[in-house]
N, C-alpha and C. Protein backbone atom coordinates (compact mmCIF):
# COMPACT_ATOMS: atom_id res chain seq x y z
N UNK A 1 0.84 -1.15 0.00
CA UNK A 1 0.00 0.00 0.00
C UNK A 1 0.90 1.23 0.00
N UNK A 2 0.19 2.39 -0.61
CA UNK A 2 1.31 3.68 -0.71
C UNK A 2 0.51 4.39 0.05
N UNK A 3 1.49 5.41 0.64
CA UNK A 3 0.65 6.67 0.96
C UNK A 3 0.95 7.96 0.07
N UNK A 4 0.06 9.05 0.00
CA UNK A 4 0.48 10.16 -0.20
C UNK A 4 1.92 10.82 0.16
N UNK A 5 2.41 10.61 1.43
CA UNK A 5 2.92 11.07 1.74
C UNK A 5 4.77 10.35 1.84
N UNK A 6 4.54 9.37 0.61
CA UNK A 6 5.25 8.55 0.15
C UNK A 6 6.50 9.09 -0.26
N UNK A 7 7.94 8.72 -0.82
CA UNK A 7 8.35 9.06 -1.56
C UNK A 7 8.41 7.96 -3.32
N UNK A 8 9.08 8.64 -3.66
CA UNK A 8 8.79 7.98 -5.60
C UNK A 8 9.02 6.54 -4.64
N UNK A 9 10.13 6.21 -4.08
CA UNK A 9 10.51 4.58 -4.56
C UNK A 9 9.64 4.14 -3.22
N UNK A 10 8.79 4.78 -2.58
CA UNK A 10 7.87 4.28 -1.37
C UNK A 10 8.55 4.18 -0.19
N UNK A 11 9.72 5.31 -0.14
CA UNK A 11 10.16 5.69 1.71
C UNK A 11 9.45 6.16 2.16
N UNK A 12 9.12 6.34 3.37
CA UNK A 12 8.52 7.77 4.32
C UNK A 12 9.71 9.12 3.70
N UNK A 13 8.59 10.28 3.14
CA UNK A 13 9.24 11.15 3.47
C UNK A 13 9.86 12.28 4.84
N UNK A 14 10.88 12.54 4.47
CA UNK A 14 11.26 13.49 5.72
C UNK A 14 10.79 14.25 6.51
N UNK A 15 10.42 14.45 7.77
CA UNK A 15 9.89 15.34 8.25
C UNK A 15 9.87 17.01 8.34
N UNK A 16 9.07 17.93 8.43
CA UNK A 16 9.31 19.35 7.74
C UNK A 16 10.08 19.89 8.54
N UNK A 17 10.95 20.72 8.33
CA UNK A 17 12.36 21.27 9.26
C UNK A 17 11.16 22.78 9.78
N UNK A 18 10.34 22.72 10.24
CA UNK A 18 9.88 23.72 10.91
C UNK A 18 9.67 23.42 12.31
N UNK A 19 9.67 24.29 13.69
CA UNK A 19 9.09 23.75 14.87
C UNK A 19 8.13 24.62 15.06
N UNK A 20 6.86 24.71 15.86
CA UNK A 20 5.64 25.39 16.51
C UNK A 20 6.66 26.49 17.06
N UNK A 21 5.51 28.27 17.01
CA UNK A 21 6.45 28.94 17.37
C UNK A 21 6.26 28.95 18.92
N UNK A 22 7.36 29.50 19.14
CA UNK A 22 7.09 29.60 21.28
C UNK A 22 5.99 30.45 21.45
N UNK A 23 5.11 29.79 22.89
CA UNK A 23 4.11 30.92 23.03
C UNK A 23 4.48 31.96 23.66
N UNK A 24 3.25 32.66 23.64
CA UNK A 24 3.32 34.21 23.29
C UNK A 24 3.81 34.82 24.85
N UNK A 25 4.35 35.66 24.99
CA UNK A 25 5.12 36.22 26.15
C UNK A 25 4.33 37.27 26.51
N UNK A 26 3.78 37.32 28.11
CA UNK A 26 3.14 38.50 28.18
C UNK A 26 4.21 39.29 29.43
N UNK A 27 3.99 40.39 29.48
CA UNK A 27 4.54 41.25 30.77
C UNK A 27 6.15 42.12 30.43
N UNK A 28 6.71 41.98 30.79
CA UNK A 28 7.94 43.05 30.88
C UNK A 28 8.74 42.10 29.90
N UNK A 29 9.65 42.76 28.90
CA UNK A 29 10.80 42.09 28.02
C UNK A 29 11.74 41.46 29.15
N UNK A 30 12.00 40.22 28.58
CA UNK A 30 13.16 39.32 29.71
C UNK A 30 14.56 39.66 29.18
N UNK A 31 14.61 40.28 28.07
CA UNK A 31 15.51 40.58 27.12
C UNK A 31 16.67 41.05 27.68
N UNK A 32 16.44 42.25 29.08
CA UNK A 32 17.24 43.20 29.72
C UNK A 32 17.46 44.37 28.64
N UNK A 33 16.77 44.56 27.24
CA UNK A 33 17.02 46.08 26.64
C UNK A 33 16.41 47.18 27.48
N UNK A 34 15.55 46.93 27.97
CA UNK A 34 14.72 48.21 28.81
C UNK A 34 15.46 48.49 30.59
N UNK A 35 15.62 50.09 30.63
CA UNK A 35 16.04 50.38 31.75
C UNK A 35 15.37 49.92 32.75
N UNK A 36 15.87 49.22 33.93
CA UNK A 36 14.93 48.77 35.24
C UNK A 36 13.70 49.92 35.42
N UNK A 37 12.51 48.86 36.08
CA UNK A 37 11.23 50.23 36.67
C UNK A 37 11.46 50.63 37.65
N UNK A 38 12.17 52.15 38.06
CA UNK A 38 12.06 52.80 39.51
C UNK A 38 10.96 52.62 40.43
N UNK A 39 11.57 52.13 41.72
CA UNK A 39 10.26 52.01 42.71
C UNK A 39 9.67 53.18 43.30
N UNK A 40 8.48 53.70 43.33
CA UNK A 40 8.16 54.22 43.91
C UNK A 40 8.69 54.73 45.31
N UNK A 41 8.66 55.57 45.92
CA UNK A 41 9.20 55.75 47.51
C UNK A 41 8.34 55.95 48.37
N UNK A 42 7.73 55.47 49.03
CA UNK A 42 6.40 54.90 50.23
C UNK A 42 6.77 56.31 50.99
N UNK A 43 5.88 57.02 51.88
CA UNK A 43 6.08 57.87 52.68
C UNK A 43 6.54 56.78 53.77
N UNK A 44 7.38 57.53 54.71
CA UNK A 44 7.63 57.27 56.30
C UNK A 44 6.09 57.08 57.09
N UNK A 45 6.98 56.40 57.87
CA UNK A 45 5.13 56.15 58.85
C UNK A 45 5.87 57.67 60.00
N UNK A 46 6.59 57.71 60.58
CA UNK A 46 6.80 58.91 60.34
C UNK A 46 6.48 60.34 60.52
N UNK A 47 6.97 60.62 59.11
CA UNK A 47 6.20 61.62 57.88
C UNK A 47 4.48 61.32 57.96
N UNK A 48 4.04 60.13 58.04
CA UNK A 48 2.67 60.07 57.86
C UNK A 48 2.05 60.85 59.39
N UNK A 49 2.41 60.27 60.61
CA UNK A 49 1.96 61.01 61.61
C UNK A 49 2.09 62.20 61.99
N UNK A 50 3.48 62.96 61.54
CA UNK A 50 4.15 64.33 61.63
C UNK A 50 2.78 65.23 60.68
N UNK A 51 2.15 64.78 59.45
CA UNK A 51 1.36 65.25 58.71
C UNK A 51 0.10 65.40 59.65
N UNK A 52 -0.41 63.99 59.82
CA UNK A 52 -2.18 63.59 60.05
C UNK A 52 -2.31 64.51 61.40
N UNK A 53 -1.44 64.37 62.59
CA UNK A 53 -1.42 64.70 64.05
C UNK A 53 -1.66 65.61 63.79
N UNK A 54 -1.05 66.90 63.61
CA UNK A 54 -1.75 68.24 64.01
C UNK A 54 -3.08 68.92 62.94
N UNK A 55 -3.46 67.53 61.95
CA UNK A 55 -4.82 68.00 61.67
C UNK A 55 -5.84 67.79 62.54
N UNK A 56 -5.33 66.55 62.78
CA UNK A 56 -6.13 65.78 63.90
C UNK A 56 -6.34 66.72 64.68
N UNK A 57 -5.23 67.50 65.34
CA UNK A 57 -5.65 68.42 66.61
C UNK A 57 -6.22 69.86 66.15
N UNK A 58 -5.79 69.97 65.15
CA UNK A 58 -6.72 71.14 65.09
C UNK A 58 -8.30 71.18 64.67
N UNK A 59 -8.51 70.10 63.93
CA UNK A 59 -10.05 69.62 63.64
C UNK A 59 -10.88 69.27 65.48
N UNK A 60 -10.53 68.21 66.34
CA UNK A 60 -10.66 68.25 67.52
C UNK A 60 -10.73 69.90 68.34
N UNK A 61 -10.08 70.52 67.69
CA UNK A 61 -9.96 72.41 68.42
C UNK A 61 -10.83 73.10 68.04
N UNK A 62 -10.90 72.93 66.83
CA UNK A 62 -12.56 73.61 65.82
C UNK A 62 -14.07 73.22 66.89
N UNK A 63 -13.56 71.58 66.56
CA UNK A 63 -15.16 70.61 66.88
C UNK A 63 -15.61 71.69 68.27
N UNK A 64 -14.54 71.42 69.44
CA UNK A 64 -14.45 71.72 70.52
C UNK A 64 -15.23 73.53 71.38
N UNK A 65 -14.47 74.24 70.15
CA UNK A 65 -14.37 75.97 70.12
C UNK A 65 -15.66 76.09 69.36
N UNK A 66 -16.07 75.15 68.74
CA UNK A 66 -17.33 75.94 67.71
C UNK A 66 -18.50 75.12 68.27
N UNK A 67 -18.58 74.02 69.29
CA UNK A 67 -20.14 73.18 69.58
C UNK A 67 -20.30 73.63 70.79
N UNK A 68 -19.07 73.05 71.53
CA UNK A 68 -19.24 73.18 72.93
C UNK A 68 -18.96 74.43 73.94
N UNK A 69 -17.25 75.16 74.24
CA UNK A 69 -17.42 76.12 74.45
C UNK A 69 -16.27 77.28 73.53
N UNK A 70 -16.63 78.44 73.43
CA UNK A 70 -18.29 78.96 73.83
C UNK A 70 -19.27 79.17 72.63
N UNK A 71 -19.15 77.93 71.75
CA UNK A 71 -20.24 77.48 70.74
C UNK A 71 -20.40 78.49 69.64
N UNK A 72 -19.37 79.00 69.07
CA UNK A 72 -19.37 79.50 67.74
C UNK A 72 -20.11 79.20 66.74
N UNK A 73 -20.74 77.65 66.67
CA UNK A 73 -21.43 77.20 65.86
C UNK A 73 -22.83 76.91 65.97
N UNK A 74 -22.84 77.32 67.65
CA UNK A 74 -24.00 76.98 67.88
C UNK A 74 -25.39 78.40 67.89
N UNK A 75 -26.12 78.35 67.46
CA UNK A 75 -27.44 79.70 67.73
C UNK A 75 -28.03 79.38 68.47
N UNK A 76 -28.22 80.06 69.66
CA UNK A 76 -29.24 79.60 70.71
C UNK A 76 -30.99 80.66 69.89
N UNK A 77 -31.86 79.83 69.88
CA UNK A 77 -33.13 80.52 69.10
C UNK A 77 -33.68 80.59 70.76
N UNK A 78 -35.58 81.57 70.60
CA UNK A 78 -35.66 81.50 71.79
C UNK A 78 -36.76 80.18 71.56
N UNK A 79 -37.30 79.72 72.40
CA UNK A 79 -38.44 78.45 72.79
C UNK A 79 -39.55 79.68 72.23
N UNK A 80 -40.42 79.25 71.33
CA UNK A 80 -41.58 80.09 71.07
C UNK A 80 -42.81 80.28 71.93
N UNK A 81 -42.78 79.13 72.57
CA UNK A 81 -44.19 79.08 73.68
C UNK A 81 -43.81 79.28 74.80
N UNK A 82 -42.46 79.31 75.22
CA UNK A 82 -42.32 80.12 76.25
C UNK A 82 -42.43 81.58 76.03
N UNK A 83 -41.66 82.28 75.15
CA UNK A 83 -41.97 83.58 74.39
C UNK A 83 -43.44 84.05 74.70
N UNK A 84 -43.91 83.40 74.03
CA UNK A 84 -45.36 83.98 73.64
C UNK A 84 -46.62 83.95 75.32
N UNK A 85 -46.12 83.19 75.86
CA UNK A 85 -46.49 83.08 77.27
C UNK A 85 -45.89 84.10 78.55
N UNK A 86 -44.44 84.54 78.16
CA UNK A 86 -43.73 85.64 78.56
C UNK A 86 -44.65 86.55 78.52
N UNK A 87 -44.40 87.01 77.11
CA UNK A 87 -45.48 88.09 76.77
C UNK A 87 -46.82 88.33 77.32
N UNK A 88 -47.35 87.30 77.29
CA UNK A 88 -48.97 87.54 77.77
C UNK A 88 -49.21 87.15 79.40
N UNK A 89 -47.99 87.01 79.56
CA UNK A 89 -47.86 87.70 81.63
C UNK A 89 -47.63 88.33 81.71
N UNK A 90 -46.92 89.35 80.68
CA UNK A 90 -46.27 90.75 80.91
C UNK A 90 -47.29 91.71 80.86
N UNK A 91 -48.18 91.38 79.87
CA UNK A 91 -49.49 92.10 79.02
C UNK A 91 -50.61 92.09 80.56
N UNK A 92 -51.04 90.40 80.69
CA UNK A 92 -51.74 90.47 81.74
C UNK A 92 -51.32 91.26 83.21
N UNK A 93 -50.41 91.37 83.87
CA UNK A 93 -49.65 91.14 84.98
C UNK A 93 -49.17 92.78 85.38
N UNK A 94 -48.27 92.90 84.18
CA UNK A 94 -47.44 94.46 84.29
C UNK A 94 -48.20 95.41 83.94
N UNK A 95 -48.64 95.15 82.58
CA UNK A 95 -49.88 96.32 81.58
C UNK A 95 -51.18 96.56 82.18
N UNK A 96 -51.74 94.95 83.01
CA UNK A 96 -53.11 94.92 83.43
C UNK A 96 -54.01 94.91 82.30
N UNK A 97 -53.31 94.60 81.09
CA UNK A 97 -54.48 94.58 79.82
C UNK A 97 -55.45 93.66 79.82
N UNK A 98 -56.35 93.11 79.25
CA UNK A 98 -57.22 91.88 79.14
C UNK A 98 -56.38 91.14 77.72
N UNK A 99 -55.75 91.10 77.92
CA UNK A 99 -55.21 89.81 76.57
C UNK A 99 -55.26 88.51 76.56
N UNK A 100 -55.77 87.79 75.86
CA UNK A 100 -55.98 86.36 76.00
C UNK A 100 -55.10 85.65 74.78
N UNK A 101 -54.48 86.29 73.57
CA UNK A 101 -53.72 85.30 72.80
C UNK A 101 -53.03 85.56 71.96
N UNK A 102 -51.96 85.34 72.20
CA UNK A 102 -50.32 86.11 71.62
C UNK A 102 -49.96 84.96 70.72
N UNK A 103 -49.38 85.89 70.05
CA UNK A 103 -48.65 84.72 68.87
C UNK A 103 -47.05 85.63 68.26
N UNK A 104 -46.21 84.88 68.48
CA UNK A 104 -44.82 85.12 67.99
C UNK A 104 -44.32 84.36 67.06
N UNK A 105 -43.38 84.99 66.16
CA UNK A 105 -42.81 84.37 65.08
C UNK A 105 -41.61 83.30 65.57
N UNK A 106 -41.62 82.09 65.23
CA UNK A 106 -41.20 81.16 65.60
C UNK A 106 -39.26 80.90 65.04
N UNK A 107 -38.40 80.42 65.77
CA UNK A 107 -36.64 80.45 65.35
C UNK A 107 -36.12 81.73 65.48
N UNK A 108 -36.36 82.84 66.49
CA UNK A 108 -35.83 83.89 66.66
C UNK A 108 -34.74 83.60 67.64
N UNK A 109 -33.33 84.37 66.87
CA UNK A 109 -32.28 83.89 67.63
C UNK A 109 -32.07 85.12 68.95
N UNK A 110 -31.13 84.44 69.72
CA UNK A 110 -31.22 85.02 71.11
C UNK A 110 -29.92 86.32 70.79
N UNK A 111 -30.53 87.29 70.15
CA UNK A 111 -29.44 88.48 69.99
C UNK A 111 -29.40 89.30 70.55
N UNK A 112 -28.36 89.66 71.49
CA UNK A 112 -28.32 91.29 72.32
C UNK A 112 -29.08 92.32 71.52
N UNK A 113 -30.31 92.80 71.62
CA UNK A 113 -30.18 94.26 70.75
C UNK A 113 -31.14 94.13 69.70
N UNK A 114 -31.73 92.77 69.45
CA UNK A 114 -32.65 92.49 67.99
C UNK A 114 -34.07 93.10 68.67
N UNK A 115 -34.91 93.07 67.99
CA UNK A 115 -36.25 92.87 68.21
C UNK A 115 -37.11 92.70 67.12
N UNK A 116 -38.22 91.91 68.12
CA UNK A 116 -39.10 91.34 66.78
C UNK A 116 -40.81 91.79 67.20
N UNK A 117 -41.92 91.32 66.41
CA UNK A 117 -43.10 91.68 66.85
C UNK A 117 -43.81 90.48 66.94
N UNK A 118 -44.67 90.18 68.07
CA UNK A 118 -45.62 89.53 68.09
C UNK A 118 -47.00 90.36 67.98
N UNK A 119 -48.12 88.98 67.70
CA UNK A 119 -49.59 89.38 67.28
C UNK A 119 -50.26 89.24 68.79
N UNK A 120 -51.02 90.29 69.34
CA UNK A 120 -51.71 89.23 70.37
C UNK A 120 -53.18 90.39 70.43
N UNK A 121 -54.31 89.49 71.24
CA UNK A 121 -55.64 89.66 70.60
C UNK A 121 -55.92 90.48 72.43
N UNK A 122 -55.97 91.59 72.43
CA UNK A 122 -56.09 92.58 73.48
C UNK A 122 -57.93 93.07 73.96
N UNK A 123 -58.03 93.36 74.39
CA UNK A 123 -59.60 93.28 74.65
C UNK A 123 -60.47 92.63 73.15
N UNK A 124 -60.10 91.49 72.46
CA UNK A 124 -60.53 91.38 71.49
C UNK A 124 -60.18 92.16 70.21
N UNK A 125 -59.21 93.19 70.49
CA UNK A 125 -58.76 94.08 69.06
C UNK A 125 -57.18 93.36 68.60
N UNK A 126 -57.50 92.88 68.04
CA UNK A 126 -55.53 92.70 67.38
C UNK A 126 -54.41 93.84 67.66
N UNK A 127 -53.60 93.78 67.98
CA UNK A 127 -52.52 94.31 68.52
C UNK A 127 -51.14 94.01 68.17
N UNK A 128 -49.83 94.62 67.99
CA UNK A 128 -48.78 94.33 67.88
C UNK A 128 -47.65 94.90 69.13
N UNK A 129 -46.84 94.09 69.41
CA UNK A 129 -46.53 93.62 70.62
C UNK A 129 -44.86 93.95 70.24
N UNK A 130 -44.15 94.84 70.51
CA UNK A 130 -42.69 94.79 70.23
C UNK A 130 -42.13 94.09 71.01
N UNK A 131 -40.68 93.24 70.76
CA UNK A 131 -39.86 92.72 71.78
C UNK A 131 -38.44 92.68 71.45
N UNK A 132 -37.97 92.76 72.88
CA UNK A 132 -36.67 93.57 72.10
C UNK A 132 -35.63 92.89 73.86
N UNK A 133 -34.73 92.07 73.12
CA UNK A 133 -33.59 91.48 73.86
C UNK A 133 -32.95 91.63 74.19
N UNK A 134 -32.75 91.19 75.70
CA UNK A 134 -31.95 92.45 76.50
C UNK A 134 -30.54 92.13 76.70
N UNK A 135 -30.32 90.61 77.20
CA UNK A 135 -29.32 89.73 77.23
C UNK A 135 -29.25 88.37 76.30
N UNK A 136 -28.14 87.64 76.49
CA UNK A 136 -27.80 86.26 75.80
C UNK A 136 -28.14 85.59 76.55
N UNK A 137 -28.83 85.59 77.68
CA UNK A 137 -29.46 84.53 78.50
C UNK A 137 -30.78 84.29 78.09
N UNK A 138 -31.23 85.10 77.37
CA UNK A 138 -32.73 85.16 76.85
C UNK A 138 -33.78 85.82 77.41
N UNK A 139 -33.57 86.80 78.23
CA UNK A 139 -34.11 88.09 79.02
C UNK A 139 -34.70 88.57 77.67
N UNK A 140 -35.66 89.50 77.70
CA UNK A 140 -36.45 89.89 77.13
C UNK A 140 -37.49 91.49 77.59
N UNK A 141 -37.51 92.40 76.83
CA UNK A 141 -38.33 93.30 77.35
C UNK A 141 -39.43 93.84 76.24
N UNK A 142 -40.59 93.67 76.88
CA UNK A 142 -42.00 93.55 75.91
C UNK A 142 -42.68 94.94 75.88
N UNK A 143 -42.99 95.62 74.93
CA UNK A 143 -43.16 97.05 74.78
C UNK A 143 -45.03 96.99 74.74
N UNK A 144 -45.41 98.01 74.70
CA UNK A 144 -46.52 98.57 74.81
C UNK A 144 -47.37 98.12 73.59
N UNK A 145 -48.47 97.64 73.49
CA UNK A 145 -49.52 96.88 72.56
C UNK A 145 -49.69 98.06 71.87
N UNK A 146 -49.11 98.21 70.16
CA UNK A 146 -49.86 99.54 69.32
C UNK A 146 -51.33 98.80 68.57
């Protein structure tokens, strides 16, 4: 029997002088043509605390100076129903008016020197009620019903 792959007088022919190519290379040339990769330089642990620490302390100095004392961040407003109950003991009590029902504008902050107006219902006629802050403790002095 012959094969194809015969020669004329029916040897096996020679095998092909080629080999499979090498597989494929991934990542950095092994070659050594390329200059080494410089390492990065890590900060110091250090350097890392010499940095973070005095944010640390000054964020802690802020928190401290602006919530607690003496509260830079904080607005003291006055309580509205205490307000408005102020008022209409002052009205009843000091003035001797007949007033039965005050109403104040509500988130008024506690400012030396501000003043604001409340509504309140005076022998039955509507009325406006000045008020005007005396201290930061939340003292208060209530003016004459126009």
């Amino acid at each position: 029997m012959t094969t194809p792959y015969a020669g004329a007088d029916g040897s096996p022919t020679p095998a092909p002088r080629w080999a499979p190519a090498p597989p494929a290379q991934w990542g950095p040339d092994s070659t050594g043509s390329h200059p080494p990769v410089e390492r990065r330089r890590r900060f110091s642990r250090r350097l890392l605390i010499a940095i973070v620490a005095p944010v640390v302390a000054v964020v802690a100095l802020v928190a401290v100076l602006g919530l607690v004392w003496p509260g830079f961040f904080v607005t003291r407003v006055f309580d509205t129903a205490e307000v408005q109950q102020g008022v209409l003991s002052v009205l009843r009590d000091d003035y001797q008016l007949d007033a039965d029902l005050v109403a104040c504008p509500p988130g008024r902050s506690v400012t030396v020197g501000s003043r604001f107006s409340c509504s309140a219902q005076v022998g039955g006629v509507p009325k406006t009620v000045t008020v005007t802050v005396v201290s930061s403790d939340g003292r208060f002095e209530v003016g004459r019903p126009q």
